[in-house]
ModelCIF file with pLDDT and N, C-alpha, C, O atoms, coordinates in Angstrom:
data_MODEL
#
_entry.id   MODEL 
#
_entity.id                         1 
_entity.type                       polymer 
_entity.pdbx_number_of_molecules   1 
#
_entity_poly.entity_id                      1 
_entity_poly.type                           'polypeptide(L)' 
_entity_poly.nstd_linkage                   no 
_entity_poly.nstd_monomer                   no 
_entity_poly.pdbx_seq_one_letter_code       
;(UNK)(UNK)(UNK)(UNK)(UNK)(UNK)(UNK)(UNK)(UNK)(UNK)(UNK)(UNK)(UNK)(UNK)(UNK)(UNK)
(UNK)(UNK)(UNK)(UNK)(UNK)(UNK)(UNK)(UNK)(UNK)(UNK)(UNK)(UNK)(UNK)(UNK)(UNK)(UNK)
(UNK)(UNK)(UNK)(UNK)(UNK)(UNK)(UNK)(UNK)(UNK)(UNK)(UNK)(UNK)(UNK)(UNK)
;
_entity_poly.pdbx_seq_one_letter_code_can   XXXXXXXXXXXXXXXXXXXXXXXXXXXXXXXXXXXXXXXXXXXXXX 
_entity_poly.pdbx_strand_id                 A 
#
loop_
_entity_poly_seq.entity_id 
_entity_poly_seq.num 
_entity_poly_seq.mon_id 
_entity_poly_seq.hetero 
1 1  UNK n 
1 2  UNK n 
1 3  UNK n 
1 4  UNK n 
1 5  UNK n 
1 6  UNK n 
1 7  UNK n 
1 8  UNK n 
1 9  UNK n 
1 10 UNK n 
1 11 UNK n 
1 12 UNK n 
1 13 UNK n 
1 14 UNK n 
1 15 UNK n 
1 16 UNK n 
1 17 UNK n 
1 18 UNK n 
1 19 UNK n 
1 20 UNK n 
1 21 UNK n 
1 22 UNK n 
1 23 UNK n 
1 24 UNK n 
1 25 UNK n 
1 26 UNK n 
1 27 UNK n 
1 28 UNK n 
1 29 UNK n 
1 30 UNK n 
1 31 UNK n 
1 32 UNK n 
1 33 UNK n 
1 34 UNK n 
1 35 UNK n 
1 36 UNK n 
1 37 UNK n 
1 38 UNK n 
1 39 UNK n 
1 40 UNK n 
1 41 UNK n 
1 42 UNK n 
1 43 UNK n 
1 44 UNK n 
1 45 UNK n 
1 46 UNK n 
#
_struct_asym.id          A 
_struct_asym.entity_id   1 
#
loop_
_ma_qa_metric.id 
_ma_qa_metric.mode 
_ma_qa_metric.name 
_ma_qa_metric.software_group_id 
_ma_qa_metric.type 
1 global pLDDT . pLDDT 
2 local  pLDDT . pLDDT 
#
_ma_qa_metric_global.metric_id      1 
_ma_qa_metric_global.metric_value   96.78 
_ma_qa_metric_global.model_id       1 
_ma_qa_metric_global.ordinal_id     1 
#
loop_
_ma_qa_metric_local.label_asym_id 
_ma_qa_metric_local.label_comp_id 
_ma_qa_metric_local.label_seq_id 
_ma_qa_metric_local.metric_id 
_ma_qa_metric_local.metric_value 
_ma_qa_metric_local.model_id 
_ma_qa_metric_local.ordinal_id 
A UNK 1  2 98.00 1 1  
A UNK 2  2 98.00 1 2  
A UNK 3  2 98.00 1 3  
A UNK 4  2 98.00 1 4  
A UNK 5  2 97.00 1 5  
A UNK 6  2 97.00 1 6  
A UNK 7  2 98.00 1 7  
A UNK 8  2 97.00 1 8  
A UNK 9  2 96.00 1 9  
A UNK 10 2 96.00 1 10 
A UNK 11 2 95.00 1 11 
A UNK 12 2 94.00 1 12 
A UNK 13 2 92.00 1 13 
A UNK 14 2 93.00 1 14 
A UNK 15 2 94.00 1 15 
A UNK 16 2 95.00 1 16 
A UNK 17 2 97.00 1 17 
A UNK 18 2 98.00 1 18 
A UNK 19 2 98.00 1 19 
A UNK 20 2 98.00 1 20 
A UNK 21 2 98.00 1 21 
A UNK 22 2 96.00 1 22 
A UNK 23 2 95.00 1 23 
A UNK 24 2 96.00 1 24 
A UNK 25 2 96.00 1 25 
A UNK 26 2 96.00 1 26 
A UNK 27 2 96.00 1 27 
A UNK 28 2 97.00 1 28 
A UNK 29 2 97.00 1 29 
A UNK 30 2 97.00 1 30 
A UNK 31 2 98.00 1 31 
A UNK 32 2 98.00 1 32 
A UNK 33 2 98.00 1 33 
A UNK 34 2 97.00 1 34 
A UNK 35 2 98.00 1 35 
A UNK 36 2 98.00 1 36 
A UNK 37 2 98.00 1 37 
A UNK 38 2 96.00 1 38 
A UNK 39 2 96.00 1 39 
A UNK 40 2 97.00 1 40 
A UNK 41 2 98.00 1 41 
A UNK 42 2 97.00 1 42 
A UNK 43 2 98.00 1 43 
A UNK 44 2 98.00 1 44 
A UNK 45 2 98.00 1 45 
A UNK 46 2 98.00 1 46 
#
loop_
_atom_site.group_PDB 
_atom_site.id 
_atom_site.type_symbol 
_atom_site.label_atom_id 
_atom_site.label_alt_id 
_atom_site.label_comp_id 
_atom_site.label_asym_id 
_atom_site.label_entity_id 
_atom_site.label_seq_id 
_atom_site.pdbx_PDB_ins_code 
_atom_site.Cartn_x 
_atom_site.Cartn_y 
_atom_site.Cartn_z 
_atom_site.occupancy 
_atom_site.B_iso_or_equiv 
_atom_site.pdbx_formal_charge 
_atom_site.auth_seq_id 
_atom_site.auth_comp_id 
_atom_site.auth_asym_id 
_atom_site.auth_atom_id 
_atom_site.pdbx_PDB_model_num 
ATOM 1   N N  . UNK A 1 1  ? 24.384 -17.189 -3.722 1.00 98.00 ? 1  UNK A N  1 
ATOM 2   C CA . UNK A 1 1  ? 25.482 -16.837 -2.829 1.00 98.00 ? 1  UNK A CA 1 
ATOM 3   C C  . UNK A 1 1  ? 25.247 -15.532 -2.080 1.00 98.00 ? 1  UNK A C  1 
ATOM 4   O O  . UNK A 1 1  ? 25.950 -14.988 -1.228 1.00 98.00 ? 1  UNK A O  1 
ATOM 5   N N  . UNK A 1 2  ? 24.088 -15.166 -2.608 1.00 98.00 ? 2  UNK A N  1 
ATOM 6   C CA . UNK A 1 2  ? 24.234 -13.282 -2.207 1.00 98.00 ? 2  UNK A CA 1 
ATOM 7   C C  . UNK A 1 2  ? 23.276 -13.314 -0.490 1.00 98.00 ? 2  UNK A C  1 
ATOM 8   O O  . UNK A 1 2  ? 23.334 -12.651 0.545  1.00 98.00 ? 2  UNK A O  1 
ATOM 9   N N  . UNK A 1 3  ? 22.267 -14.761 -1.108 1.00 98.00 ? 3  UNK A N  1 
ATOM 10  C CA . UNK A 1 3  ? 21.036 -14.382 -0.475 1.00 98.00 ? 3  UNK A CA 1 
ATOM 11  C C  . UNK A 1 3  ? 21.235 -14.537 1.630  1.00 98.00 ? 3  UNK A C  1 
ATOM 12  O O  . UNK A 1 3  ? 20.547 -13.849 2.384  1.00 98.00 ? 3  UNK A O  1 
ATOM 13  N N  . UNK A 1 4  ? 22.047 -15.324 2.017  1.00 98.00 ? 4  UNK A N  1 
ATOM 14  C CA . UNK A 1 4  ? 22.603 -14.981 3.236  1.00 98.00 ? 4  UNK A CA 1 
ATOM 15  C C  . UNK A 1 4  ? 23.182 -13.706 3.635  1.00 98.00 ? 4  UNK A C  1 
ATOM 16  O O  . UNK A 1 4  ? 22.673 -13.064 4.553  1.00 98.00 ? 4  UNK A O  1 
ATOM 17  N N  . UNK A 1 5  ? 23.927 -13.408 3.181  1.00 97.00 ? 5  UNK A N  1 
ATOM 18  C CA . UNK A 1 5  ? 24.742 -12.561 3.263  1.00 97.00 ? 5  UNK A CA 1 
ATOM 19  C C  . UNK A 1 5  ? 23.649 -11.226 3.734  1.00 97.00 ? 5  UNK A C  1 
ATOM 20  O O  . UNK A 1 5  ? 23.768 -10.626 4.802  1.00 97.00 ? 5  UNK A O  1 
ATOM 21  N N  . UNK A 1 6  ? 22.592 -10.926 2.699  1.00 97.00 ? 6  UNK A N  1 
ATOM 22  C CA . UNK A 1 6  ? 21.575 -9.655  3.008  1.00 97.00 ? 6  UNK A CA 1 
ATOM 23  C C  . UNK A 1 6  ? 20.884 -10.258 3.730  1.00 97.00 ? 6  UNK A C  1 
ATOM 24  O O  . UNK A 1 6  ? 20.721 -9.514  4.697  1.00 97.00 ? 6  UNK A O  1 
ATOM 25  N N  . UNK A 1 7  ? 20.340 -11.187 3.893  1.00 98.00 ? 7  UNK A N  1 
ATOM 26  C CA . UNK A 1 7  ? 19.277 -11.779 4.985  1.00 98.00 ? 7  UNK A CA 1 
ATOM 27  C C  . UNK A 1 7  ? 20.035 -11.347 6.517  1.00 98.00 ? 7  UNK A C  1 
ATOM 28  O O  . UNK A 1 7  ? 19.492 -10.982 7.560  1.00 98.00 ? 7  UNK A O  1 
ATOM 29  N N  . UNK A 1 8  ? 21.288 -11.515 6.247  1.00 97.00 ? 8  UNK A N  1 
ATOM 30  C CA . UNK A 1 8  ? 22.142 -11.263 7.693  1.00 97.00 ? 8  UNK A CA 1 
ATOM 31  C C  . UNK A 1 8  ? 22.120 -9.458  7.817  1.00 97.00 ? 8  UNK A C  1 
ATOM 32  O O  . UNK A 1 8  ? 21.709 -9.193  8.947  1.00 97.00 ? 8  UNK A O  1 
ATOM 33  N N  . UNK A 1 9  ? 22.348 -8.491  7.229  1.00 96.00 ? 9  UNK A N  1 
ATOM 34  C CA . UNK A 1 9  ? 22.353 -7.670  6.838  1.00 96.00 ? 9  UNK A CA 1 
ATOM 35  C C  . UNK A 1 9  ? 20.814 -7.021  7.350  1.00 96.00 ? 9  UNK A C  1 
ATOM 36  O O  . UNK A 1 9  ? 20.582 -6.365  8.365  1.00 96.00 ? 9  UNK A O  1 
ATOM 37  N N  . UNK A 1 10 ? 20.134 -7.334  6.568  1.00 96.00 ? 10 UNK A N  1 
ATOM 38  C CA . UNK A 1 10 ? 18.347 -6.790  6.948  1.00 96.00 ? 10 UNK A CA 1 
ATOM 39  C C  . UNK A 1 10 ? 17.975 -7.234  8.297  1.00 96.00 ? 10 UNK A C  1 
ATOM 40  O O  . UNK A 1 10 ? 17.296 -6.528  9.042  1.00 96.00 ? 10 UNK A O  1 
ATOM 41  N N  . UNK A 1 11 ? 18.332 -8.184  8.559  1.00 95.00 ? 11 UNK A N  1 
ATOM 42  C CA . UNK A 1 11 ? 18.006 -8.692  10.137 1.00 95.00 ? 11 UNK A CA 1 
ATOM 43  C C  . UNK A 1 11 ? 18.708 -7.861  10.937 1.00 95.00 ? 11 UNK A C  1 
ATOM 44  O O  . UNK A 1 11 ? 18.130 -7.285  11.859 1.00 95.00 ? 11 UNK A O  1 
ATOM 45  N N  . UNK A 1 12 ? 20.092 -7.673  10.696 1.00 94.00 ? 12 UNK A N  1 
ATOM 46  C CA . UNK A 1 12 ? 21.131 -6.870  12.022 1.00 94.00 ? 12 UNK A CA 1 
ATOM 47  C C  . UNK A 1 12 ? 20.734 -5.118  12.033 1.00 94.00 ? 12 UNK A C  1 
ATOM 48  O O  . UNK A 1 12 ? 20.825 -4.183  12.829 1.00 94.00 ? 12 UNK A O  1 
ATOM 49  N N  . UNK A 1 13 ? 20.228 -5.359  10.566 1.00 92.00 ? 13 UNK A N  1 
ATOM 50  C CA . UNK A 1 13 ? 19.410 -3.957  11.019 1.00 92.00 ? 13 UNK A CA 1 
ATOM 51  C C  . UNK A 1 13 ? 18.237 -3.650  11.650 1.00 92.00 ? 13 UNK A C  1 
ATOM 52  O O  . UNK A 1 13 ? 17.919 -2.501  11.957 1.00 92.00 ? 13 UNK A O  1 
ATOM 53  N N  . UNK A 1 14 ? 17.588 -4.613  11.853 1.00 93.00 ? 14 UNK A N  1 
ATOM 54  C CA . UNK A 1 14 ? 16.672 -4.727  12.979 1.00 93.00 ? 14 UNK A CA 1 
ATOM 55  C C  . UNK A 1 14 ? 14.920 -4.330  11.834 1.00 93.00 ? 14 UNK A C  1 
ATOM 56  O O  . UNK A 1 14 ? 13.746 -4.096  12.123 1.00 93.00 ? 14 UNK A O  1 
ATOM 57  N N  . UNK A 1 15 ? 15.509 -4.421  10.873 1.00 94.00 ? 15 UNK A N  1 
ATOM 58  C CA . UNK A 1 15 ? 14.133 -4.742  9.961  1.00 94.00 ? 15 UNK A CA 1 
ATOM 59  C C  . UNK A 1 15 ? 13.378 -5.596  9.632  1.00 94.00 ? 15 UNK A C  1 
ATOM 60  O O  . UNK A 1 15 ? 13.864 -6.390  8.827  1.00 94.00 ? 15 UNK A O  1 
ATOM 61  N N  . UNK A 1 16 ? 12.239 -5.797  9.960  1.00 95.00 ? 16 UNK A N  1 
ATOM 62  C CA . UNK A 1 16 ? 11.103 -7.043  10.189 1.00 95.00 ? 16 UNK A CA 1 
ATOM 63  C C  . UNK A 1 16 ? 11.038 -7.004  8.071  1.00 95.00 ? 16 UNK A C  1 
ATOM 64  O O  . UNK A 1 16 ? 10.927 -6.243  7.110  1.00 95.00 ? 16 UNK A O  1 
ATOM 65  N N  . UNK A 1 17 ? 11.228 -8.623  8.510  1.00 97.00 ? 17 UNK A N  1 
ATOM 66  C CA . UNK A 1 17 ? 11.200 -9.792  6.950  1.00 97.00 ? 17 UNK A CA 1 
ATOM 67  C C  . UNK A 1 17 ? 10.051 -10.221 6.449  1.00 97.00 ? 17 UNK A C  1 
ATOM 68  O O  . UNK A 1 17 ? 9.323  -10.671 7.334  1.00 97.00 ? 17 UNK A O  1 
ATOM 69  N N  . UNK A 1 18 ? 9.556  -10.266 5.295  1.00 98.00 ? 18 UNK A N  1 
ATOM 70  C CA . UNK A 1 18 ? 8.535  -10.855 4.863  1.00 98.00 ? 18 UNK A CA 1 
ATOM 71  C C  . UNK A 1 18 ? 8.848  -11.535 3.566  1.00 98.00 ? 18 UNK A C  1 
ATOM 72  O O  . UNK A 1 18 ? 9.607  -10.925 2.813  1.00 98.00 ? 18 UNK A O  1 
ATOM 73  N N  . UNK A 1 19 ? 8.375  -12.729 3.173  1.00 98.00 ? 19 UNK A N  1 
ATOM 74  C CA . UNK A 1 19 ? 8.111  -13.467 1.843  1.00 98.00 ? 19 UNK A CA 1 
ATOM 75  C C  . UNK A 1 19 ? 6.944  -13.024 1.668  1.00 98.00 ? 19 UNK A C  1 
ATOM 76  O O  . UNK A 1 19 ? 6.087  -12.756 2.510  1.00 98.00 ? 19 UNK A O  1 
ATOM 77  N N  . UNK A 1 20 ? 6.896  -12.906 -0.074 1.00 98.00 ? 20 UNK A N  1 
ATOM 78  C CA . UNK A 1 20 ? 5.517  -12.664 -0.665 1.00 98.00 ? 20 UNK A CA 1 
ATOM 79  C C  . UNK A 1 20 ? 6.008  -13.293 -1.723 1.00 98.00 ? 20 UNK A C  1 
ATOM 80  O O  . UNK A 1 20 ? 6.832  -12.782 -2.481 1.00 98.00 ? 20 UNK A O  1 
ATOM 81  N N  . UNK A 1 21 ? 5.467  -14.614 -1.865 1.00 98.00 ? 21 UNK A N  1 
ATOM 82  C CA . UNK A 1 21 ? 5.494  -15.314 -3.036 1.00 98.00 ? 21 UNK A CA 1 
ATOM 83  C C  . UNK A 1 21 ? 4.078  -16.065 -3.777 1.00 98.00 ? 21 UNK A C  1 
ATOM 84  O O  . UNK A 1 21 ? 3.017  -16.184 -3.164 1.00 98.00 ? 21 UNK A O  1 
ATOM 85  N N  . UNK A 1 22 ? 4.240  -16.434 -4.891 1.00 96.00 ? 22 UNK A N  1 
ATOM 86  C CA . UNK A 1 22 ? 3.074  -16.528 -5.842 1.00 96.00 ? 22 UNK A CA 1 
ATOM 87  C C  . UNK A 1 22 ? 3.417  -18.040 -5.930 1.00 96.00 ? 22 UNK A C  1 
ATOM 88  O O  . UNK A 1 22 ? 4.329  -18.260 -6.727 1.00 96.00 ? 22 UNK A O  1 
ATOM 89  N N  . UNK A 1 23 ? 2.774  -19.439 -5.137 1.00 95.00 ? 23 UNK A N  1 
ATOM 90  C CA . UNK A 1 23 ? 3.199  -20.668 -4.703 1.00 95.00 ? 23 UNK A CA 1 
ATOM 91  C C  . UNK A 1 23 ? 2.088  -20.863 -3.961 1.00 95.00 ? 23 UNK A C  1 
ATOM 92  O O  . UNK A 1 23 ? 1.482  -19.933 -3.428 1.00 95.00 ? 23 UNK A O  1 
ATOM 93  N N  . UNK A 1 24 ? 1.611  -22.585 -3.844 1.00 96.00 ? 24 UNK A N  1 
ATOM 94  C CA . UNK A 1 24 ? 1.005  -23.433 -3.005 1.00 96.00 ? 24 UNK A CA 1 
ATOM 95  C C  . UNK A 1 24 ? 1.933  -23.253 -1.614 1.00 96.00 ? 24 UNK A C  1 
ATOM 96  O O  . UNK A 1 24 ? 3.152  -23.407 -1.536 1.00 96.00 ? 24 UNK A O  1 
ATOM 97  N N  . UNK A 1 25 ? 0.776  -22.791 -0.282 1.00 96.00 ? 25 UNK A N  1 
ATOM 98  C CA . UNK A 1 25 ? 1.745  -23.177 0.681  1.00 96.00 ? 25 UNK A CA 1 
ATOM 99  C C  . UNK A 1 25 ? 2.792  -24.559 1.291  1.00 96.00 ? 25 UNK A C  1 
ATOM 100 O O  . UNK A 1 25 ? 3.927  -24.358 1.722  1.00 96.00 ? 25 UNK A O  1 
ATOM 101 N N  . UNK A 1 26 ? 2.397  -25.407 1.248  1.00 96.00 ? 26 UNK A N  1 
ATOM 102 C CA . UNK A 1 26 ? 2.912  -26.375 2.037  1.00 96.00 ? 26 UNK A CA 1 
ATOM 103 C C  . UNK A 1 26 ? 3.832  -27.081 1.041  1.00 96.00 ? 26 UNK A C  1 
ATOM 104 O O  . UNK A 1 26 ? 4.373  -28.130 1.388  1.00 96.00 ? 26 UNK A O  1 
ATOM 105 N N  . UNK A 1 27 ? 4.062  -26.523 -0.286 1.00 96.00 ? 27 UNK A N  1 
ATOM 106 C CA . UNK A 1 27 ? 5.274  -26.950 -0.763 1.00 96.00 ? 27 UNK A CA 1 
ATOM 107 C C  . UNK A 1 27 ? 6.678  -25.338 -0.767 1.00 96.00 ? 27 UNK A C  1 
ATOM 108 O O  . UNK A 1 27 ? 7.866  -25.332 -1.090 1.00 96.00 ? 27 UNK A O  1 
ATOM 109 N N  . UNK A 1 28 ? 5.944  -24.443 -0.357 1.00 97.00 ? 28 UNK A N  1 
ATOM 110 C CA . UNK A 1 28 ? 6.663  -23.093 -0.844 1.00 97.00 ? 28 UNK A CA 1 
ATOM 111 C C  . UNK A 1 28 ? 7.225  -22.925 1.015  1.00 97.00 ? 28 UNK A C  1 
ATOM 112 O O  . UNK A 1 28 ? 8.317  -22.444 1.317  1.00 97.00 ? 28 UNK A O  1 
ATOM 113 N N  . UNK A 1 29 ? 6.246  -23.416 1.997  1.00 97.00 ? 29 UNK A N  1 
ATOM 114 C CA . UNK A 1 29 ? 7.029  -23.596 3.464  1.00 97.00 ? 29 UNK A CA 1 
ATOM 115 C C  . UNK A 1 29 ? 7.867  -24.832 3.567  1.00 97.00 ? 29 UNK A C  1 
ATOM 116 O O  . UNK A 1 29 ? 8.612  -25.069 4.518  1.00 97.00 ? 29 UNK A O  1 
ATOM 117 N N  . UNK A 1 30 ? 7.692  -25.622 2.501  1.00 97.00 ? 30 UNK A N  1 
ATOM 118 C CA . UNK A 1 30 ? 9.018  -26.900 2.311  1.00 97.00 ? 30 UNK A CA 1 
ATOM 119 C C  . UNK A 1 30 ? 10.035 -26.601 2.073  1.00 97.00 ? 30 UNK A C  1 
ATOM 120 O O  . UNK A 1 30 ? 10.969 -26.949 2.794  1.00 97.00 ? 30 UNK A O  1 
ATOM 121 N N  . UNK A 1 31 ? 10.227 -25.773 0.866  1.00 98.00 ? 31 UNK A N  1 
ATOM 122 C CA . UNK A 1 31 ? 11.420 -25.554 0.167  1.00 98.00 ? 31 UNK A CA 1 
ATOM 123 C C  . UNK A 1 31 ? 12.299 -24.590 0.853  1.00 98.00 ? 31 UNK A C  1 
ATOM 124 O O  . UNK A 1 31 ? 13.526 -24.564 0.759  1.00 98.00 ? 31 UNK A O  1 
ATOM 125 N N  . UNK A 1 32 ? 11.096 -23.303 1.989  1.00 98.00 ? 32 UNK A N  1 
ATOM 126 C CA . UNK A 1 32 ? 12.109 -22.408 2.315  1.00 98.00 ? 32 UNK A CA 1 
ATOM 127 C C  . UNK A 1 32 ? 13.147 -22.849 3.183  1.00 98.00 ? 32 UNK A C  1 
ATOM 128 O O  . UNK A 1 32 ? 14.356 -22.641 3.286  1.00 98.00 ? 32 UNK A O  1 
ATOM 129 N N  . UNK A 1 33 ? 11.838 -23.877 4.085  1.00 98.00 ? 33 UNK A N  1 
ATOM 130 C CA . UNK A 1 33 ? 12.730 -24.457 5.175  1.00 98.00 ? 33 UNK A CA 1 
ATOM 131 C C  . UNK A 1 33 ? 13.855 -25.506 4.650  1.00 98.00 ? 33 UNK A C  1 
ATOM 132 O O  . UNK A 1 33 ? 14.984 -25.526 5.140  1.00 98.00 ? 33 UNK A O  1 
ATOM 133 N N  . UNK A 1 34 ? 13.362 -26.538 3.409  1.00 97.00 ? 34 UNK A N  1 
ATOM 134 C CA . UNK A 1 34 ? 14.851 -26.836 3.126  1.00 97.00 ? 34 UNK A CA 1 
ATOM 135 C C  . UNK A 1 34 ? 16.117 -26.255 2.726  1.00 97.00 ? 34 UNK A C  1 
ATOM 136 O O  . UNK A 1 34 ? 17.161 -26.865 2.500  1.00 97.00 ? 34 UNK A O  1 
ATOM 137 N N  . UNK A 1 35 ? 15.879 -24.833 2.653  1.00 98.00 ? 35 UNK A N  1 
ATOM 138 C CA . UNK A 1 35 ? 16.918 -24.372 2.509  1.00 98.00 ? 35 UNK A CA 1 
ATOM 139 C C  . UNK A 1 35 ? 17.968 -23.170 3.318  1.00 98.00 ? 35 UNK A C  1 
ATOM 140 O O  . UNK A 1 35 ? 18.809 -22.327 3.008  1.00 98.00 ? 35 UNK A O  1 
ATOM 141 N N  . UNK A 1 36 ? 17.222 -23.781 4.680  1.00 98.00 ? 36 UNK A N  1 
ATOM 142 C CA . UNK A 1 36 ? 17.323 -23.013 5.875  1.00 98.00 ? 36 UNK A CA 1 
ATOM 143 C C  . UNK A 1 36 ? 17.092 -21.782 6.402  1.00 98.00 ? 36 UNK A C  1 
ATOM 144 O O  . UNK A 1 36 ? 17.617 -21.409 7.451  1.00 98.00 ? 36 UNK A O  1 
ATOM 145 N N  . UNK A 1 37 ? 16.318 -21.096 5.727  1.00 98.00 ? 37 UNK A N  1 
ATOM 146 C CA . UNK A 1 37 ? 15.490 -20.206 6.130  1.00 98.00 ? 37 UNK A CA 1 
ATOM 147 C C  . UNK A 1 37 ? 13.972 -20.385 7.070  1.00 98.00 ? 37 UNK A C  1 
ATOM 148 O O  . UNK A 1 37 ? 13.274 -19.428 7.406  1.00 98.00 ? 37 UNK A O  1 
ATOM 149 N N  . UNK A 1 38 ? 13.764 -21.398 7.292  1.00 96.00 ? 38 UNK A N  1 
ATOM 150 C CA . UNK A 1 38 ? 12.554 -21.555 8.188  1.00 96.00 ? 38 UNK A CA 1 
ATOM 151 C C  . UNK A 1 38 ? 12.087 -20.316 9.055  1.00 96.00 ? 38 UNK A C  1 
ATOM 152 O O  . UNK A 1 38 ? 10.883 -20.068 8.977  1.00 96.00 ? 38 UNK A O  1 
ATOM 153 N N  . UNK A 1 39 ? 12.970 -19.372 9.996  1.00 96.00 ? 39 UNK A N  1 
ATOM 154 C CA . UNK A 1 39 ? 13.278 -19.117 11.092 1.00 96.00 ? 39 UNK A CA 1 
ATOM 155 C C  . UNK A 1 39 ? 13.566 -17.537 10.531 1.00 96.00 ? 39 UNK A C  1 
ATOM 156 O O  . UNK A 1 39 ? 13.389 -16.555 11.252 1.00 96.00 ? 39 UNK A O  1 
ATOM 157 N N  . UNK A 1 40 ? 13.944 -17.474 9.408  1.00 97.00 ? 40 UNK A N  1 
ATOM 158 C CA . UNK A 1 40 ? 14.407 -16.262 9.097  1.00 97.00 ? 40 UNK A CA 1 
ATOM 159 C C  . UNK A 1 40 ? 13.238 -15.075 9.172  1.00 97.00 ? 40 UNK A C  1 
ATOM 160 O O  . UNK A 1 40 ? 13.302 -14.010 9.786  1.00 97.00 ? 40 UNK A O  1 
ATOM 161 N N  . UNK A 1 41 ? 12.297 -15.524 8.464  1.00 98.00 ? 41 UNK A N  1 
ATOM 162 C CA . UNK A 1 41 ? 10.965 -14.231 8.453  1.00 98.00 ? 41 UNK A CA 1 
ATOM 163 C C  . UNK A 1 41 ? 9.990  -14.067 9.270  1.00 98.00 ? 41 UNK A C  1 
ATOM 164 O O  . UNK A 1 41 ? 9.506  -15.111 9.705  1.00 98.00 ? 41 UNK A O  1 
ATOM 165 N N  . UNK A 1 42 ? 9.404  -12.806 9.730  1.00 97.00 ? 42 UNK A N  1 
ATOM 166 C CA . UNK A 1 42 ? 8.425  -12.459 10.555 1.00 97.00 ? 42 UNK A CA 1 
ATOM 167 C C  . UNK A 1 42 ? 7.054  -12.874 9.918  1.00 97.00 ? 42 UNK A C  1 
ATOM 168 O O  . UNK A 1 42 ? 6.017  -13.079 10.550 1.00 97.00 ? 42 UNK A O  1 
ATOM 169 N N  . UNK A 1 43 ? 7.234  -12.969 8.461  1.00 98.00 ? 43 UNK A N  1 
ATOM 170 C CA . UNK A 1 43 ? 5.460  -13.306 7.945  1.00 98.00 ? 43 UNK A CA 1 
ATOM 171 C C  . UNK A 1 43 ? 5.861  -14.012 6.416  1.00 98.00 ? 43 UNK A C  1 
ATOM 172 O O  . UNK A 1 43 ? 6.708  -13.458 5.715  1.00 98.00 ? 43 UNK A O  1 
ATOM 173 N N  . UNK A 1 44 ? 5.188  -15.266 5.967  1.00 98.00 ? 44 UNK A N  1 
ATOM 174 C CA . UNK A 1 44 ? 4.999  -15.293 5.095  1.00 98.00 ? 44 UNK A CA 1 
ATOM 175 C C  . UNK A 1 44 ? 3.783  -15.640 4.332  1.00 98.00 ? 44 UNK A C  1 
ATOM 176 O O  . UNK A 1 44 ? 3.053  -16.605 4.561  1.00 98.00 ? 44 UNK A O  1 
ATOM 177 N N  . UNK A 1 45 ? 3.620  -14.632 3.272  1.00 98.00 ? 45 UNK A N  1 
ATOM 178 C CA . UNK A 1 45 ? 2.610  -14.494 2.895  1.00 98.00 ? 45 UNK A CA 1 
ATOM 179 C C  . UNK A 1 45 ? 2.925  -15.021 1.204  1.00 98.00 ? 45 UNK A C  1 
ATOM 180 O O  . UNK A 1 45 ? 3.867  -14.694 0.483  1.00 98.00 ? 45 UNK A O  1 
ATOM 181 N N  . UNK A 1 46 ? 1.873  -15.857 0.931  1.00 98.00 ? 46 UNK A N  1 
ATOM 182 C CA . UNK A 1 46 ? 2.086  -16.820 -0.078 1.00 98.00 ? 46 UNK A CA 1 
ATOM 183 C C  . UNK A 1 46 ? 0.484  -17.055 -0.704 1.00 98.00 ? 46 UNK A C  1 
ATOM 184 O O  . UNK A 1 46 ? 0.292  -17.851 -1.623 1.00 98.00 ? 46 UNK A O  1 
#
């Protein structure tokens, strides 16, 4: 519940986003985007 809320927050502050997660890509760019973040980060690094 929290995780919109700061994603909206870090963005309106005009601070560039990154994922750094420990995951296979093309299931870890599945899941973000199923959960509507696709669009949200400047880099992800996986």
């Amino acid at each position: 519940d929290d995780t919109l809320p700061c994603l909206d927050w870090l963005r309106g502050s005009g601070l560039r986003l990154a994922v750094i997660t420990n995951a296979p890509g093309a299931y870890q760019r599945r899941k973000i985007a199923a959960v509507g973040l696709a669009d949200t980060f400047d880099e992800l690094v996986i």
